[in-house]
PDB file of N, CA and C in Angstrom:
ATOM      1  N   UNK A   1      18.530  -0.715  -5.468  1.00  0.00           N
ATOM      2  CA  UNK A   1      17.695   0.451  -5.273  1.00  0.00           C
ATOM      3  C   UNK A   1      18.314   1.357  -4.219  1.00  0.00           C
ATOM      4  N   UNK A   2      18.408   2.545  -4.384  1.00  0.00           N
ATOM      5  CA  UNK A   2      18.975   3.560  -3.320  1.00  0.00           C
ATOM      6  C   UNK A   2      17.610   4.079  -2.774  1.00  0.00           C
ATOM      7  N   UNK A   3      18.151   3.727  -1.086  1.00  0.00           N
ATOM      8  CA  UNK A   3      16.783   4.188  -0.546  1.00  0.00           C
ATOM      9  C   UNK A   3      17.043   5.666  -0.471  1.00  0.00           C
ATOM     10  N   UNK A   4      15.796   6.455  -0.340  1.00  0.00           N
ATOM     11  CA  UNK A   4      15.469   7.966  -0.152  1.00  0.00           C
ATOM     12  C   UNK A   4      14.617   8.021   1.310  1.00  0.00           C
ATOM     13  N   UNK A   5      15.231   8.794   1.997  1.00  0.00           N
ATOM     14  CA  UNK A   5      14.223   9.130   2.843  1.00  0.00           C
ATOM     15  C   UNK A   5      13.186  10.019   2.620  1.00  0.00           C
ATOM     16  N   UNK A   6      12.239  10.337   3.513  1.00  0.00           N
ATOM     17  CA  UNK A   6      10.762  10.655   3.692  1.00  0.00           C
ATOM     18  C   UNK A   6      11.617  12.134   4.008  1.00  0.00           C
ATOM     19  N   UNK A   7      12.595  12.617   4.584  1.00  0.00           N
ATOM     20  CA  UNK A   7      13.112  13.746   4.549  1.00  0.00           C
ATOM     21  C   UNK A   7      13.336  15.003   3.420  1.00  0.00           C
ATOM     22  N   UNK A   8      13.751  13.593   2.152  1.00  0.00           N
ATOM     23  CA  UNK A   8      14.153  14.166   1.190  1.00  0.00           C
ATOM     24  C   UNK A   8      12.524  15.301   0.139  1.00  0.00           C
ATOM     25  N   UNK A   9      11.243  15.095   0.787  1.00  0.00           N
ATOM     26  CA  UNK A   9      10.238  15.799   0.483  1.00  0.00           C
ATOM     27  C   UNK A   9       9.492  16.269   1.601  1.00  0.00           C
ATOM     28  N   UNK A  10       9.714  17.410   2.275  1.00  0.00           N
ATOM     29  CA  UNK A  10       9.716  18.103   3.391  1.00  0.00           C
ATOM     30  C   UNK A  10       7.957  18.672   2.823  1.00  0.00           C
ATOM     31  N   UNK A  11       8.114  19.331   1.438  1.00  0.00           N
ATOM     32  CA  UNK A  11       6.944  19.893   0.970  1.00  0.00           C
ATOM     33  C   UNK A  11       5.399  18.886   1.142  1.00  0.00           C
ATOM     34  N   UNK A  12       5.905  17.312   0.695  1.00  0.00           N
ATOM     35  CA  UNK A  12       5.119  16.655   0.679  1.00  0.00           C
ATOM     36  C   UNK A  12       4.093  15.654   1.746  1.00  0.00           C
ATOM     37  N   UNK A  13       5.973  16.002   2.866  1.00  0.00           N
ATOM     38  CA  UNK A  13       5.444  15.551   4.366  1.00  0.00           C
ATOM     39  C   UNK A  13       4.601  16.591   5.193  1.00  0.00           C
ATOM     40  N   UNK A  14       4.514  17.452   4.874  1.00  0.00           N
ATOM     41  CA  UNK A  14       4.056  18.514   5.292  1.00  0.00           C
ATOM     42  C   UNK A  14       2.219  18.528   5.027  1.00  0.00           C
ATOM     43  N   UNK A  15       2.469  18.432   3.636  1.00  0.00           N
ATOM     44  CA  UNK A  15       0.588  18.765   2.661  1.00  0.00           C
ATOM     45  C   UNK A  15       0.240  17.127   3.111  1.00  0.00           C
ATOM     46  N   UNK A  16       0.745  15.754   3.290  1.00  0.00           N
ATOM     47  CA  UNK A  16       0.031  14.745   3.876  1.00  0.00           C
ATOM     48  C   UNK A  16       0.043  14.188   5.146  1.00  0.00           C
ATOM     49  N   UNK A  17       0.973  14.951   5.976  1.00  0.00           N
ATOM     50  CA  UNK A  17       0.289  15.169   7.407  1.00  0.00           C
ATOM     51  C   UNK A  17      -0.767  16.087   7.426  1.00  0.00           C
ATOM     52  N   UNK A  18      -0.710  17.019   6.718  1.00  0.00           N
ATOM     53  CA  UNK A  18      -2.038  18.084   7.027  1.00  0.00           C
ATOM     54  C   UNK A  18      -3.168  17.995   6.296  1.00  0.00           C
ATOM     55  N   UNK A  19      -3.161  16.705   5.455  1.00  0.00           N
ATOM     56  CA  UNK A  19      -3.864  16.825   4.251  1.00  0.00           C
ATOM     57  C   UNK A  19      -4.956  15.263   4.214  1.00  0.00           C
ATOM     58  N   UNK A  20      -4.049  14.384   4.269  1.00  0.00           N
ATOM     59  CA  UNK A  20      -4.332  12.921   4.319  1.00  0.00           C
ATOM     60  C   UNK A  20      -3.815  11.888   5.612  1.00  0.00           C
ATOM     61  N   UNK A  21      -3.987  13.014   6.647  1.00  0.00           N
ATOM     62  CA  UNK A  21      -4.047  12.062   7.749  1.00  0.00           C
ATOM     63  C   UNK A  21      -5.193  10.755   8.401  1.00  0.00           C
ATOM     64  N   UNK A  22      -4.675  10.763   9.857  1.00  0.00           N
ATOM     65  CA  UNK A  22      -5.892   9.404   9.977  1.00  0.00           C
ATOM     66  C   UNK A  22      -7.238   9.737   9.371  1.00  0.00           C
ATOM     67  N   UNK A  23      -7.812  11.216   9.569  1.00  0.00           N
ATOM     68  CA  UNK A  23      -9.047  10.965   9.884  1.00  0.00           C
ATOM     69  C   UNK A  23      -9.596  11.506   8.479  1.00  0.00           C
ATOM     70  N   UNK A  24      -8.728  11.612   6.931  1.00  0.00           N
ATOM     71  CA  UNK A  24      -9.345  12.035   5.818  1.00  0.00           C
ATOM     72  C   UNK A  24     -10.157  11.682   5.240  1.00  0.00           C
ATOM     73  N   UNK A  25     -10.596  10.382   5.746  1.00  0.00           N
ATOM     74  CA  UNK A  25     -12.069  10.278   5.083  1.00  0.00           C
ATOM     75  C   UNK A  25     -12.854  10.449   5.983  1.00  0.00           C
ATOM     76  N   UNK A  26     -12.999  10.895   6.869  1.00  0.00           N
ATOM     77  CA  UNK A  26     -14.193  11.351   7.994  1.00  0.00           C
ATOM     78  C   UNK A  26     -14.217  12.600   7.551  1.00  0.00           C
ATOM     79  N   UNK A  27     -12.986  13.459   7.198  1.00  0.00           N
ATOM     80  CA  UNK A  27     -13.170  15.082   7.447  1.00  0.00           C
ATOM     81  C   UNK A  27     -13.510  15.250   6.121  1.00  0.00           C
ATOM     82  N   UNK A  28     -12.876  14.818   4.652  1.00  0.00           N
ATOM     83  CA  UNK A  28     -12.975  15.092   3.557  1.00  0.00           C
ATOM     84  C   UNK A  28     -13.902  14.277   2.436  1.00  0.00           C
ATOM     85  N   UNK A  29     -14.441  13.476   2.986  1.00  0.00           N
ATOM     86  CA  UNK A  29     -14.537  11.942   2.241  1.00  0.00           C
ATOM     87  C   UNK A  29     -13.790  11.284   1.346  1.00  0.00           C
ATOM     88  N   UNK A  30     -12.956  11.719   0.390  1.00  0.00           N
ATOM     89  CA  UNK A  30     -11.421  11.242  -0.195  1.00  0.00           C
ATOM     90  C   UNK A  30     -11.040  11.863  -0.058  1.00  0.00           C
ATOM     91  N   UNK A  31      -9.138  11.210  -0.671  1.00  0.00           N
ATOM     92  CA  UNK A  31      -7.853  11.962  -0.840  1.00  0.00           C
ATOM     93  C   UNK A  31      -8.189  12.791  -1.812  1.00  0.00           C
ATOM     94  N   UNK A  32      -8.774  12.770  -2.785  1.00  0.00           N
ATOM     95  CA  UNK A  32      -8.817  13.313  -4.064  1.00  0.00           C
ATOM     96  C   UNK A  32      -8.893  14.582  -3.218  1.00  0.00           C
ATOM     97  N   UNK A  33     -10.576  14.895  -2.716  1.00  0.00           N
ATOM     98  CA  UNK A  33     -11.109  15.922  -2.100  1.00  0.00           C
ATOM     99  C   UNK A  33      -9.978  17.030  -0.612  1.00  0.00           C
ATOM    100  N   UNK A  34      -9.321  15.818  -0.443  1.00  0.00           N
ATOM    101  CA  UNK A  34      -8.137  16.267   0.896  1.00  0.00           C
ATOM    102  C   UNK A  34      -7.534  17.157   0.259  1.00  0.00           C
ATOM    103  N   UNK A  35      -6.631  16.560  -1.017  1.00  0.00           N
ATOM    104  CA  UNK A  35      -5.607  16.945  -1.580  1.00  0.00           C
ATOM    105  C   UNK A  35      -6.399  18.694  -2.560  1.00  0.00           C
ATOM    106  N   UNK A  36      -7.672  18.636  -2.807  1.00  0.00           N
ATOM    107  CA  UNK A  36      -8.276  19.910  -3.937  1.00  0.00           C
ATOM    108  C   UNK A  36      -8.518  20.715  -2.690  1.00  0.00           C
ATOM    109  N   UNK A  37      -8.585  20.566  -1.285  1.00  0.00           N
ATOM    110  CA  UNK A  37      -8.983  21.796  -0.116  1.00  0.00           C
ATOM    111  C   UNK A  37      -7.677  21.721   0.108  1.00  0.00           C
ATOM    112  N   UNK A  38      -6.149  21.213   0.109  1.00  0.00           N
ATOM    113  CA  UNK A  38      -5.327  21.805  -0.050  1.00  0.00           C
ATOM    114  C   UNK A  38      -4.724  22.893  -1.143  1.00  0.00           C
ATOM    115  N   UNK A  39      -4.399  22.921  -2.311  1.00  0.00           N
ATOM    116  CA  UNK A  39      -4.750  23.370  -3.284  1.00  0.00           C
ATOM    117  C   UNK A  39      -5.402  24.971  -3.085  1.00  0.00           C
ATOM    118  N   UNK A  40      -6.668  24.573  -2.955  1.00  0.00           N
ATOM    119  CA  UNK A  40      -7.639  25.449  -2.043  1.00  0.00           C
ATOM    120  C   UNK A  40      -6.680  26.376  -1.375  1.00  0.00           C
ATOM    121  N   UNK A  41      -6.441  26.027  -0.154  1.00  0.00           N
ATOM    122  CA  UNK A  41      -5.850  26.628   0.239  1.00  0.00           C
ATOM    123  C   UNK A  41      -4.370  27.305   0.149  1.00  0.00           C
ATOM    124  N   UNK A  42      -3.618  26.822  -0.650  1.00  0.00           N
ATOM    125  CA  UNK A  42      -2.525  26.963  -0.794  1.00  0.00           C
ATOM    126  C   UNK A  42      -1.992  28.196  -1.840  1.00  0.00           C
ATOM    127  N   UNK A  43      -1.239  28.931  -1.391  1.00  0.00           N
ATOM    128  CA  UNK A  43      -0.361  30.088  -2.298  1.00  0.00           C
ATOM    129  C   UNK A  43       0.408  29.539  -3.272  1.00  0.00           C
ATOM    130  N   UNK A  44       0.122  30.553  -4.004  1.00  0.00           N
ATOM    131  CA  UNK A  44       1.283  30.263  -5.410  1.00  0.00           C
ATOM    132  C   UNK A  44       2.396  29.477  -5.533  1.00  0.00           C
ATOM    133  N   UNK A  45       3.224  29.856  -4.323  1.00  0.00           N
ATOM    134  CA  UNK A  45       4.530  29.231  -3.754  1.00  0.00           C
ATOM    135  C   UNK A  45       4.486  27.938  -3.095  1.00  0.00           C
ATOM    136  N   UNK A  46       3.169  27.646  -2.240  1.00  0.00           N
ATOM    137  CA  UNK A  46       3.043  26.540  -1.585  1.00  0.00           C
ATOM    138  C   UNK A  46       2.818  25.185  -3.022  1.00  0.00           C
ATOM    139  N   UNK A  47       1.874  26.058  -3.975  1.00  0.00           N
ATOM    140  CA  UNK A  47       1.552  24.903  -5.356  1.00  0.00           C
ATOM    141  C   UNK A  47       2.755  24.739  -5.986  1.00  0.00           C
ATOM    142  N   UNK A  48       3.509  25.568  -6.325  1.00  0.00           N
ATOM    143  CA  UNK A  48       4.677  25.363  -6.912  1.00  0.00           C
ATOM    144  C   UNK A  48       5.836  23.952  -6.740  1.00  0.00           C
ATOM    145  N   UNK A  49       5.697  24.119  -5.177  1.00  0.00           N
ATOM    146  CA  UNK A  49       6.565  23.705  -4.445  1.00  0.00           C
ATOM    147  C   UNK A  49       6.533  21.902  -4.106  1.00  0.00           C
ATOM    148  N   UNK A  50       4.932  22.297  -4.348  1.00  0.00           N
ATOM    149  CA  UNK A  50       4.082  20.797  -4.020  1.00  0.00           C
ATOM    150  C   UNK A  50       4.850  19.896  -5.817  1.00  0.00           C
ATOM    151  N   UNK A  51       3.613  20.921  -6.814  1.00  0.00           N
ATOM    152  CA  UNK A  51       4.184  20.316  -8.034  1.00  0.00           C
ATOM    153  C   UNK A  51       5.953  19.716  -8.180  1.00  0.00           C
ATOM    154  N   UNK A  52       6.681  20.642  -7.625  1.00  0.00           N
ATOM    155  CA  UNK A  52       7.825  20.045  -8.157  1.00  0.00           C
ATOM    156  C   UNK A  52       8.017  18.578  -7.464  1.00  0.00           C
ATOM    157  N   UNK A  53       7.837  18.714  -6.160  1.00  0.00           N
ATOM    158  CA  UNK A  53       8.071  17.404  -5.424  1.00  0.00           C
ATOM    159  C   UNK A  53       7.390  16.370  -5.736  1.00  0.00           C
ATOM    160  N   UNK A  54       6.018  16.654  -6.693  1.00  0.00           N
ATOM    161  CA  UNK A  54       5.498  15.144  -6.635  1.00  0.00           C
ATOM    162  C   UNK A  54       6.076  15.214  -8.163  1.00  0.00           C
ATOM    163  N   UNK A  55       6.844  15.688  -8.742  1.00  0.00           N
ATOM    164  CA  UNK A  55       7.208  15.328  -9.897  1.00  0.00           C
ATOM    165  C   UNK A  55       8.485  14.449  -9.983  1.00  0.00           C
ATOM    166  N   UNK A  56       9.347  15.106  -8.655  1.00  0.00           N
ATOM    167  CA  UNK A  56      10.434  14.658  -8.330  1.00  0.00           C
ATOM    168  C   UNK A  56      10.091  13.146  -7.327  1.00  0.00           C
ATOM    169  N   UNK A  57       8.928  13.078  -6.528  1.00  0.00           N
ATOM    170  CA  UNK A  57       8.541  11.736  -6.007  1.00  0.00           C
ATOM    171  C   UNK A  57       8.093  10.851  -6.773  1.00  0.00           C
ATOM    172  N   UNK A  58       7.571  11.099  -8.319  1.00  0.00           N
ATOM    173  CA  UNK A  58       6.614  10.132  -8.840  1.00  0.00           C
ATOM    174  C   UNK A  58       7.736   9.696  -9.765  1.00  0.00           C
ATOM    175  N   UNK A  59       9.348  10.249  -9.800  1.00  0.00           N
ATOM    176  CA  UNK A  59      10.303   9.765 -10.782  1.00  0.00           C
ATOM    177  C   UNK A  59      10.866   8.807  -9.718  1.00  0.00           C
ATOM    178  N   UNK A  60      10.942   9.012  -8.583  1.00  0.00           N
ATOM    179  CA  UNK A  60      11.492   7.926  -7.058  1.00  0.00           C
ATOM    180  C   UNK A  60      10.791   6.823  -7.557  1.00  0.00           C
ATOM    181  N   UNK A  61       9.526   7.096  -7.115  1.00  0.00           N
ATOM    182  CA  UNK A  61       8.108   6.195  -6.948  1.00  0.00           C
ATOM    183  C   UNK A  61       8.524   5.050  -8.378  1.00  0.00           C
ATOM    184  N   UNK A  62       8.568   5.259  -9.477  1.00  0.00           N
ATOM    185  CA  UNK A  62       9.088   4.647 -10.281  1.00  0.00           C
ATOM    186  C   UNK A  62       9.569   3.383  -9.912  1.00  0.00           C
ATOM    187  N   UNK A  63      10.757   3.038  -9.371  1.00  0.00           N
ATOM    188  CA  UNK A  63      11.801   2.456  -8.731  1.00  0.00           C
ATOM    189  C   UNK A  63      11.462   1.608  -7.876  1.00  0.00           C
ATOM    190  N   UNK A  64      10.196   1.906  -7.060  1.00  0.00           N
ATOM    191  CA  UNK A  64       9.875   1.087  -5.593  1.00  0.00           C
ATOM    192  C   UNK A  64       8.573  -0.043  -6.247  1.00  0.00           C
ATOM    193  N   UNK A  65       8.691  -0.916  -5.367  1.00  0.00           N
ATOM    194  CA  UNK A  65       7.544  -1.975  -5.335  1.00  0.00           C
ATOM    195  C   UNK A  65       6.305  -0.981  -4.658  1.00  0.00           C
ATOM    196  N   UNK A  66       5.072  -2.072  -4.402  1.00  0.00           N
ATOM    197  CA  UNK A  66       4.268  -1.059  -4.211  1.00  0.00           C
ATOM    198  C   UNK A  66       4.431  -0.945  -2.334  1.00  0.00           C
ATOM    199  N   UNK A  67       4.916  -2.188  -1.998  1.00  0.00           N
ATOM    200  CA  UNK A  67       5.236  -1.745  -0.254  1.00  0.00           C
ATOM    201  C   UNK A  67       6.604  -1.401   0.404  1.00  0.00           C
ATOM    202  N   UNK A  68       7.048  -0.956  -0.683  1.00  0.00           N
ATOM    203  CA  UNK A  68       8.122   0.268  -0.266  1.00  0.00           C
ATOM    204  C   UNK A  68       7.692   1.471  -0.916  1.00  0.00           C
ATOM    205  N   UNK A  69       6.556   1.646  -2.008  1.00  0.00           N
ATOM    206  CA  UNK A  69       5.966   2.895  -2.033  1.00  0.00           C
ATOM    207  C   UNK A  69       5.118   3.181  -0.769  1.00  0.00           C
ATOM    208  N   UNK A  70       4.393   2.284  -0.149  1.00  0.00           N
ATOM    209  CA  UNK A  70       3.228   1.905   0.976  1.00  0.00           C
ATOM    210  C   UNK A  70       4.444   2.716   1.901  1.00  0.00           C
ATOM    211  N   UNK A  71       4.833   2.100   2.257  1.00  0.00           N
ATOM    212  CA  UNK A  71       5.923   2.574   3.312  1.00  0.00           C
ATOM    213  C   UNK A  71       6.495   4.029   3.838  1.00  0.00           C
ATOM    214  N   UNK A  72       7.069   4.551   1.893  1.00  0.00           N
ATOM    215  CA  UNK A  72       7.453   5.422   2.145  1.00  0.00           C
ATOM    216  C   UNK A  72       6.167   6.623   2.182  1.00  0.00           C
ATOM    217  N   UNK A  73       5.148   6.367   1.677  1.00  0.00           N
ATOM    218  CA  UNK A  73       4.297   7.654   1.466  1.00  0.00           C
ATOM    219  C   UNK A  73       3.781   7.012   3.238  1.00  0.00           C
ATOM    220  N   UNK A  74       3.706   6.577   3.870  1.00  0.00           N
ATOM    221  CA  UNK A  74       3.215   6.672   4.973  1.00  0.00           C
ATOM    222  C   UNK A  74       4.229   7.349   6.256  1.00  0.00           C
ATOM    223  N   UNK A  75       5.547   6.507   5.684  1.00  0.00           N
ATOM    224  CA  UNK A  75       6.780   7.633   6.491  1.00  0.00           C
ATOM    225  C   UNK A  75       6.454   9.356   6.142  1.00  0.00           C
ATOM    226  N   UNK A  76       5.886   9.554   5.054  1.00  0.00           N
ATOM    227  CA  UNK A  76       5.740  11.136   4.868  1.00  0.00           C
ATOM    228  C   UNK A  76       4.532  11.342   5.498  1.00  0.00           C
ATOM    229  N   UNK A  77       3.919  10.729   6.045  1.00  0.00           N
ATOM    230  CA  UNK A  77       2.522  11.060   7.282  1.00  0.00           C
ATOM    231  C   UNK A  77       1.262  10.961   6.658  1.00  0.00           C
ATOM    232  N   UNK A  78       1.262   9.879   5.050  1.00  0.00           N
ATOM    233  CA  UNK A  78       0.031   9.461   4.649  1.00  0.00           C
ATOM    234  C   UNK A  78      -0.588   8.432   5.022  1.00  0.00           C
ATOM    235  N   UNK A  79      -1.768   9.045   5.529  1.00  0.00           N
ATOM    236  CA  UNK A  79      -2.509   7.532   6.375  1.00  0.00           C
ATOM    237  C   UNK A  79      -3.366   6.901   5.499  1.00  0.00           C
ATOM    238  N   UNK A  80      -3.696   7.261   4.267  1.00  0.00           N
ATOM    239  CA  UNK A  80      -4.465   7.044   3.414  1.00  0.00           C
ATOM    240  C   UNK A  80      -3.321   5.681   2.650  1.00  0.00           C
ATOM    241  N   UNK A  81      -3.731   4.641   2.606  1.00  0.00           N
ATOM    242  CA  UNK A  81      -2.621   3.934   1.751  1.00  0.00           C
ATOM    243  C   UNK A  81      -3.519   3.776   0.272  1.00  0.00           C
ATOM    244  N   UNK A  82      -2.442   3.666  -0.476  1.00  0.00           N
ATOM    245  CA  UNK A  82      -2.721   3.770  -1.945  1.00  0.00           C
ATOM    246  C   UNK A  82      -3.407   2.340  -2.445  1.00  0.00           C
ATOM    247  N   UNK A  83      -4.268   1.862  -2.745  1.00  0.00           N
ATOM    248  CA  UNK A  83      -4.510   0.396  -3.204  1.00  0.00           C
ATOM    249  C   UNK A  83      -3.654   0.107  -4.493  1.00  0.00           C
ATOM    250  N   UNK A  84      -2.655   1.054  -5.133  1.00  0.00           N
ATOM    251  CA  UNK A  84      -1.971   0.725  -6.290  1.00  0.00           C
ATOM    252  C   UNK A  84      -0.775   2.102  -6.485  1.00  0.00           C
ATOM    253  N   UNK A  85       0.019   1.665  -7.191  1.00  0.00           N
ATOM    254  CA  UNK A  85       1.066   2.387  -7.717  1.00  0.00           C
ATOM    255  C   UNK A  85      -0.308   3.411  -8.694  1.00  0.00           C
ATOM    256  N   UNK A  86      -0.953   2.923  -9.396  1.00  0.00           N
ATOM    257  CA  UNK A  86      -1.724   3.785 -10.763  1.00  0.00           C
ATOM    258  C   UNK A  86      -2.379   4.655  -9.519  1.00  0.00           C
ATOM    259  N   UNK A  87      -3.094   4.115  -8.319  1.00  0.00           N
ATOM    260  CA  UNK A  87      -4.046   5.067  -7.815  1.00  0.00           C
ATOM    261  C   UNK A  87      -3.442   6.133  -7.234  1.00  0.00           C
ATOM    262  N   UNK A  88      -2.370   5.773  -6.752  1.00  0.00           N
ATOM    263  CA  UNK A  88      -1.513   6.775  -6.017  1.00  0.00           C
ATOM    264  C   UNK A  88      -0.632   8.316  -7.306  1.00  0.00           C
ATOM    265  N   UNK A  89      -0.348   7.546  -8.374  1.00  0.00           N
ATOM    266  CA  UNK A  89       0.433   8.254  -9.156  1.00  0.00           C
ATOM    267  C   UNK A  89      -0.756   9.432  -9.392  1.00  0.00           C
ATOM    268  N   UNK A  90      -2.030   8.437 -10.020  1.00  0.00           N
ATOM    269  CA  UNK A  90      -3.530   9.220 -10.501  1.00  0.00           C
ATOM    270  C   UNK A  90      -3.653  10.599  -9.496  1.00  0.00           C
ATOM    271  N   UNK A  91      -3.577  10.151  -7.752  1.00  0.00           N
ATOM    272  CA  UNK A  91      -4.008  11.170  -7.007  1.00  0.00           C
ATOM    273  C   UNK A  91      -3.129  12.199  -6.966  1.00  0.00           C
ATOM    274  N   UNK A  92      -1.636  11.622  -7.139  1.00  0.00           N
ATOM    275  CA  UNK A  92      -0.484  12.844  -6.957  1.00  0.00           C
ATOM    276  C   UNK A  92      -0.709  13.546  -8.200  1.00  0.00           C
ATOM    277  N   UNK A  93      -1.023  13.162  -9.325  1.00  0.00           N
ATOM    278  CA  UNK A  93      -0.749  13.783 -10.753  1.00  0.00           C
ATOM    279  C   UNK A  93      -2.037  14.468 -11.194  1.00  0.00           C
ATOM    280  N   UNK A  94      -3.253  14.029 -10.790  1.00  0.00           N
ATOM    281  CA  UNK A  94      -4.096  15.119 -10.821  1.00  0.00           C
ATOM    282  C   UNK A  94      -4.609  16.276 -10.032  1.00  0.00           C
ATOM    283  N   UNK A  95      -3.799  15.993  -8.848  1.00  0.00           N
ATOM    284  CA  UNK A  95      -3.695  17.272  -7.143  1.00  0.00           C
ATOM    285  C   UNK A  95      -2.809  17.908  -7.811  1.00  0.00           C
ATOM    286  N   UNK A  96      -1.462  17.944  -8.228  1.00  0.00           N
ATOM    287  CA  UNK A  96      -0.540  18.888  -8.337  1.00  0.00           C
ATOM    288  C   UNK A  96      -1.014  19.594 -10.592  1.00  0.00           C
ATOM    289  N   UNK A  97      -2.061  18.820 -10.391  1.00  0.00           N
ATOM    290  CA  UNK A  97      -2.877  19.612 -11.879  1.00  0.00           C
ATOM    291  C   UNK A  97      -1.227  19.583 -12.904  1.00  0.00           C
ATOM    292  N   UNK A  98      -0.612  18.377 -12.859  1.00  0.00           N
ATOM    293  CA  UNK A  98       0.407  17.824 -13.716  1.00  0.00           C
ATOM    294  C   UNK A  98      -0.131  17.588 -15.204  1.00  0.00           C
ATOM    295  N   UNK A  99      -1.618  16.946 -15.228  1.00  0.00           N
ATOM    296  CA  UNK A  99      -1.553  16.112 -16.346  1.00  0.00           C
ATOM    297  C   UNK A  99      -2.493  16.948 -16.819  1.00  0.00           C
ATOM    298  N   UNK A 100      -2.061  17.696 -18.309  1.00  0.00           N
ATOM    299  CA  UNK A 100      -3.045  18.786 -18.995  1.00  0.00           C
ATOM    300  C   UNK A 100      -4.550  18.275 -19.387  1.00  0.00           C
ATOM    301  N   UNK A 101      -5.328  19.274 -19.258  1.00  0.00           N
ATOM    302  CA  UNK A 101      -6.519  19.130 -19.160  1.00  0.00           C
ATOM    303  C   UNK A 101      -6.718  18.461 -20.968  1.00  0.00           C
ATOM    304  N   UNK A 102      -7.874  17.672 -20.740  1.00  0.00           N
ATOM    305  CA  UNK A 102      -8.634  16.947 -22.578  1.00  0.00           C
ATOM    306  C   UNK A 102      -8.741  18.305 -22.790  1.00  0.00           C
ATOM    307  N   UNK A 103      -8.395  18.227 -24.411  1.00  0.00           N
ATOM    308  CA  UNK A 103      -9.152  19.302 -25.609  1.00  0.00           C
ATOM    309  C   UNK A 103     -10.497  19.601 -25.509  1.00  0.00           C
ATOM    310  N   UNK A 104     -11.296  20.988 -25.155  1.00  0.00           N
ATOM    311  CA  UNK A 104     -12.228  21.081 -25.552  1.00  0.00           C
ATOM    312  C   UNK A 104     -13.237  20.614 -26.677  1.00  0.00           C
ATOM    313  N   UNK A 105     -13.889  20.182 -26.751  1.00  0.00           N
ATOM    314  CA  UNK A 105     -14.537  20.349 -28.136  1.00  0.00           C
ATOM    315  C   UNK A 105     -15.044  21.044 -28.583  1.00  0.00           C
ATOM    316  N   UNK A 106     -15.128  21.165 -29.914  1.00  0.00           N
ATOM    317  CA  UNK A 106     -15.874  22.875 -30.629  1.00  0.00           C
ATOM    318  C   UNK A 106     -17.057  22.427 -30.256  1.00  0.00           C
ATOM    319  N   UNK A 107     -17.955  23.614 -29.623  1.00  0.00           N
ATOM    320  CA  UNK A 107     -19.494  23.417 -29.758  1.00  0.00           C
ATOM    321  C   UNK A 107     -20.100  23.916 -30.827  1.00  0.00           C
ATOM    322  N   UNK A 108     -20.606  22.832 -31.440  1.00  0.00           N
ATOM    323  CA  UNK A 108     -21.183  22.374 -32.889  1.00  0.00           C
ATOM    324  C   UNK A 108     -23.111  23.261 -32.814  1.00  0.00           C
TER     325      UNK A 108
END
């Protein structure tokens, strides 16, 4: 395995120091909620920027066990630890609005 540093996603160390630090479930009550008032807040350029990196982290993430994923998303300043590879992928992939929304259904 080639390690990557926590360097190599500047975008991501950035939105989970400011996002999912110690105190995100006091301030936000979940990550989910941390990560949608980022979002929230964030410019065109800031979402962009986010999306690519967790697209480019969740192809890393791949590769790692889950406590060298533990590890590294905490080297990027997440205090929130993931109870799973699925929960963590789930929170990155539905914050960066990756995974297209279900088909409407016709209203009948």
């Amino acid at each position: 395995m080639t390690h990557v540093s926590a360097a190599a996603f500047p975008e991501l160390r950035r939105i989970f120091d400011g996002y999912l630090h110690e105190d995100v479930l006091a301030e936000a009550g979940t990550p989910e909620a941390a990560l949608r008032t980022f979002w929230a807040d964030a410019g065109a350029d800031e979402r962009r920027g986010f999306q690519h990196e967790v697209e480019r982290f969740l192809a890393h993430a791949a590769t790692l066990d889950l406590d060298e994923l533990c590890a590294l998303v905490q080297d990027l300043g997440c205090r929130w630890m993931p109870p799973s590879r699925e929960a963590l992928v789930t929170l990155l992939t539905n914050a960066a609005h990756l995974r297209k929304p279900p088909p409407r259904s016709a209203d009948v």
